[in-house]
C-alpha atoms as a PDB file:
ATOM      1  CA  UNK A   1     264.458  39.010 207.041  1.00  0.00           C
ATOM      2  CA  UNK A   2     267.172  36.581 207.284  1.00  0.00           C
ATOM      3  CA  UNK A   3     268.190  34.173 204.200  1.00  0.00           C
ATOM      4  CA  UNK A   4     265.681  31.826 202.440  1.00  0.00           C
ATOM      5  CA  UNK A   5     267.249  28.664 204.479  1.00  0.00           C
ATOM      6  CA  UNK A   6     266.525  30.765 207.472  1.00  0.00           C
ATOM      7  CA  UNK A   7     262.935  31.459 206.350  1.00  0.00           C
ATOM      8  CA  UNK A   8     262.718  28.015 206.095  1.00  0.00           C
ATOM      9  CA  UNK A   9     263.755  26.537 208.702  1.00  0.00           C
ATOM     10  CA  UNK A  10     261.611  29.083 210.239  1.00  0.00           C
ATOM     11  CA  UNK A  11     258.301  28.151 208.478  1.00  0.00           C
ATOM     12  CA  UNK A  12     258.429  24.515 208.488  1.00  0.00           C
ATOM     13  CA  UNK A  13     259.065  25.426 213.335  1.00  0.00           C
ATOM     14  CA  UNK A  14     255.523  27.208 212.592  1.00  0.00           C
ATOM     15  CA  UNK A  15     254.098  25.026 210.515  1.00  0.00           C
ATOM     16  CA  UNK A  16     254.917  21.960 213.087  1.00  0.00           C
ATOM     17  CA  UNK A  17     254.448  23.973 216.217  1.00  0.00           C
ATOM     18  CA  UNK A  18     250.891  25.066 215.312  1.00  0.00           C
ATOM     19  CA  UNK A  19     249.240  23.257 212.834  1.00  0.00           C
ATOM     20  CA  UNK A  20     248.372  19.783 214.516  1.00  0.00           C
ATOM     21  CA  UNK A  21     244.946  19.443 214.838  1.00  0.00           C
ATOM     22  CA  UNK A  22     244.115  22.231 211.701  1.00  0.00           C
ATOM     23  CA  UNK A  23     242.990  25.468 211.302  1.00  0.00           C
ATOM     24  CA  UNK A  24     246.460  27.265 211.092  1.00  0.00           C
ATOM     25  CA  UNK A  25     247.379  29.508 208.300  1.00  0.00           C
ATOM     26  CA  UNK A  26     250.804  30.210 207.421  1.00  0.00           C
ATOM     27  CA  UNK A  27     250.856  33.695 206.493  1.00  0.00           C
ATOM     28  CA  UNK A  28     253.447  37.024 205.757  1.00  0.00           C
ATOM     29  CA  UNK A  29     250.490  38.853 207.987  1.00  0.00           C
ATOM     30  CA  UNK A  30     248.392  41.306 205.654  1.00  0.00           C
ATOM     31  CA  UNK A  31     250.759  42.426 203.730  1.00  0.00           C
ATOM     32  CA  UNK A  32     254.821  41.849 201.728  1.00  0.00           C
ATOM     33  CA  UNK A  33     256.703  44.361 203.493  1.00  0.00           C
ATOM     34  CA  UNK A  34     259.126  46.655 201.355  1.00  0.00           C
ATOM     35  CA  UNK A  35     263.227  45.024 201.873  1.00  0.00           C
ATOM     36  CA  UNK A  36     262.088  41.891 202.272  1.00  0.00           C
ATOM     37  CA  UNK A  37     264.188  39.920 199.302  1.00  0.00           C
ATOM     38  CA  UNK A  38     260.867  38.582 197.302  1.00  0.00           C
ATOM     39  CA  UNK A  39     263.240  35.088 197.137  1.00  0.00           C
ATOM     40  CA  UNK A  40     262.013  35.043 200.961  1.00  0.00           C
ATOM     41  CA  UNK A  41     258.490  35.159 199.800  1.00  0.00           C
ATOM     42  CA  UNK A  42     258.698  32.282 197.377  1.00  0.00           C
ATOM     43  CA  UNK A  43     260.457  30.347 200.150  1.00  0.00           C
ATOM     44  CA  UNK A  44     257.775  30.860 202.371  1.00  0.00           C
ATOM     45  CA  UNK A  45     255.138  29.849 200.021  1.00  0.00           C
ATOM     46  CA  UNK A  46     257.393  27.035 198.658  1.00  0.00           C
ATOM     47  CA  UNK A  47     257.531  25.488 202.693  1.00  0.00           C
ATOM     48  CA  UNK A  48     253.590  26.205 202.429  1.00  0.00           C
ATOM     49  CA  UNK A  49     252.799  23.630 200.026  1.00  0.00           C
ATOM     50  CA  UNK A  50     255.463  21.098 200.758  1.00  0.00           C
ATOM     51  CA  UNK A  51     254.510  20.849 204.267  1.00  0.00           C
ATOM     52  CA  UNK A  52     251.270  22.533 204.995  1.00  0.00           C
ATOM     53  CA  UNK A  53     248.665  19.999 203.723  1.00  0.00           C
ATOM     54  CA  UNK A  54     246.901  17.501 205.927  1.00  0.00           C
ATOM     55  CA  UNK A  55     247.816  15.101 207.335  1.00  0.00           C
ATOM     56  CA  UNK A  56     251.033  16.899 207.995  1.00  0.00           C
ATOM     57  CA  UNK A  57     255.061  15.484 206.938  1.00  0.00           C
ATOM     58  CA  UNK A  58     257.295  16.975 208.784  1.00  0.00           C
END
């Protein structure tokens, strides 16, 4: 949960933590869980494409 800055901040920590070297997938898990505002979603994805390509730029 949490706000879309919070997601954020959150995704771009994963995204730096675990993706050196490839082969990391940032994910919800298998599914979109009900409650979860779907502005969360679109952040996540959002931080997905900004920072998840090769060779990484955070």
């Amino acid at each position: 949960y949490g706000s879309p800055e919070q997601v954020a901040e959150e995704a771009r920590r994963c995204v730096r933590d675990a993706a050196a070297g490839g082969g990391y997938f940032l994910t919800t898990s298998n599914c979109i869980y009900r409650g979860i505002p779907p502005i969360n979603s679109i952040t996540l994805s959002r931080v997905g494409k900004k920072y998840g390509r090769y060779p990484m730029n955070l």
